[in-house]
Structures are given as C-alpha cells and as structure tokens.
Protein backbone atom coordinates (compact mmCIF):
# COMPACT_ATOMS: atom_id res chain seq x y z
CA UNK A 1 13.58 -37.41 -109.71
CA UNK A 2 13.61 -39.18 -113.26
CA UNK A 3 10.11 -41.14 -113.98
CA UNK A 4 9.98 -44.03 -115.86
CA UNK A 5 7.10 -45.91 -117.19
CA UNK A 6 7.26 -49.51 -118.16
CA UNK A 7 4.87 -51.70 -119.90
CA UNK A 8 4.62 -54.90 -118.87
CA UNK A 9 3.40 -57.50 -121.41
CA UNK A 10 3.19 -60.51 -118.54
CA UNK A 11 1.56 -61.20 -115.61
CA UNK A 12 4.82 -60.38 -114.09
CA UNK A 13 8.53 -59.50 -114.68
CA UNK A 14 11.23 -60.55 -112.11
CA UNK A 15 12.95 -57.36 -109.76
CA UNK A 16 16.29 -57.99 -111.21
CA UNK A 17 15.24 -58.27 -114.93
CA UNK A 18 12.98 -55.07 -114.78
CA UNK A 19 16.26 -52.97 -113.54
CA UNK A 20 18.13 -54.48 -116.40
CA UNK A 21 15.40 -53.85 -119.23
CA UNK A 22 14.24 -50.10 -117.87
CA UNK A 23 18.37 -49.37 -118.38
CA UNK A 24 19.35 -49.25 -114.81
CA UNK A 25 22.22 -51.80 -115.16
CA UNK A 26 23.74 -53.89 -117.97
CA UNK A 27 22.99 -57.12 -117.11
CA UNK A 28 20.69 -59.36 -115.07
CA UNK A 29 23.30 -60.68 -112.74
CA UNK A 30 24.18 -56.15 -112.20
CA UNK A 31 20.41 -55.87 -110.93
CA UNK A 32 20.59 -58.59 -108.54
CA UNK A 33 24.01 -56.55 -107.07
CA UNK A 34 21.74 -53.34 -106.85
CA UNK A 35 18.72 -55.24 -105.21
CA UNK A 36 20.97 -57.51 -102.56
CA UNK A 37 22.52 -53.31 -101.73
CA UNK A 38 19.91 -52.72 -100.01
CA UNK A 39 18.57 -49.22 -102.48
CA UNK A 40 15.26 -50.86 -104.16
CA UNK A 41 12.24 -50.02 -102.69
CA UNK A 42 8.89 -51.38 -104.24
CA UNK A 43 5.45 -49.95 -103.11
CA UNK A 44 7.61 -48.21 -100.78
CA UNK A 45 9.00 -50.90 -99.00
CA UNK A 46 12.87 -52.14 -98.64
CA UNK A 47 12.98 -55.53 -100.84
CA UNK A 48 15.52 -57.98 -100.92
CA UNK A 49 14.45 -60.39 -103.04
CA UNK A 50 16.20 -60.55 -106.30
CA UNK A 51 13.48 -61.99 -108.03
CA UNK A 52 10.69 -61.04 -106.76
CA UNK A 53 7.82 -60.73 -108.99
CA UNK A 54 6.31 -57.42 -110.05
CA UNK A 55 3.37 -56.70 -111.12
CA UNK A 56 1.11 -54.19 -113.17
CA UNK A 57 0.28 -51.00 -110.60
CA UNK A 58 3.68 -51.77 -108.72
CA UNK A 59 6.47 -48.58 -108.31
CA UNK A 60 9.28 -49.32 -107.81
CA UNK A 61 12.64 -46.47 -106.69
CA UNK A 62 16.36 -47.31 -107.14
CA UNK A 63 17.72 -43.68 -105.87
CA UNK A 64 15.96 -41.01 -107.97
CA UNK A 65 14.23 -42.91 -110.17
CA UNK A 66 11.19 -44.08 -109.74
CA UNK A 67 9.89 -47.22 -112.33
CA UNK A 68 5.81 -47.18 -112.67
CA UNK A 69 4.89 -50.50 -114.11
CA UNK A 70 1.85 -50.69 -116.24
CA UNK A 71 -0.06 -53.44 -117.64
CA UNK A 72 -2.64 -54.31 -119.50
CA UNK A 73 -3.44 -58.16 -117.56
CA UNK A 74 -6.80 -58.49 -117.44
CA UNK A 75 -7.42 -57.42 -113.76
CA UNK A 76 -5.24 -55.04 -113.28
C-alpha cells in the first residue's frame, strides 16, 4: 500500500482535482473517469460524486493508495 500525504491549503479541494494534483491521473476530466468507476473510497465509503468536497482529516483509497489529507483550517 503506497501512502500519500497531501496538504491542503483550502477549506476544501474537489474529489476529482485531488486525484489529479496527488499524481493519480493527468488531468481533471481522468479523475472524474476514476471516481464515476466505482474504485474511490473516502472515509471508507464508496463515493460517486466527482466533486465532492474534501476536507482536512479526510482519507481517501483509489486501489493501493491511500491519500491522507491534512490541513491547517482553523478547526480542523
């Protein structure tokens, strides 16, 4: 399993856009393919939604690799 630890400098960054910035596709558009397959889980759970919002203290596994997204927005 390959760990990855991303910074977030937002209150949030959108599903697709995280995949595409952490290097797990090329392109926006190529992380809304890997999302609408079905293989992104976040906080464990199957999700669907393209653009859904993640947040600091979120995980978030595409196969092996598992994304932990840190932050530090005040509150979290």
């Amino acid at each position: 399993m390959q760990k990855v630890d991303f910074e977030l400098t937002s209150e949030f960054i959108e599903l697709n856009q995280l995949l595409k910035v952490v290097g797990l596709c090329d392109s926006g558009g190529a992380g809304k393919q890997i999302v609408a397959s079905g293989d992104v889980r976040v906080d464990g759970k199957q999700e669907l939604r393209k653009t859904a919002k993640i947040r600091a203290g979120q995980q978030v596994a595409v196969g092996d690799v598992r994304i932990a997204v840190k932050g530090n927005v005040p509150g979290r």
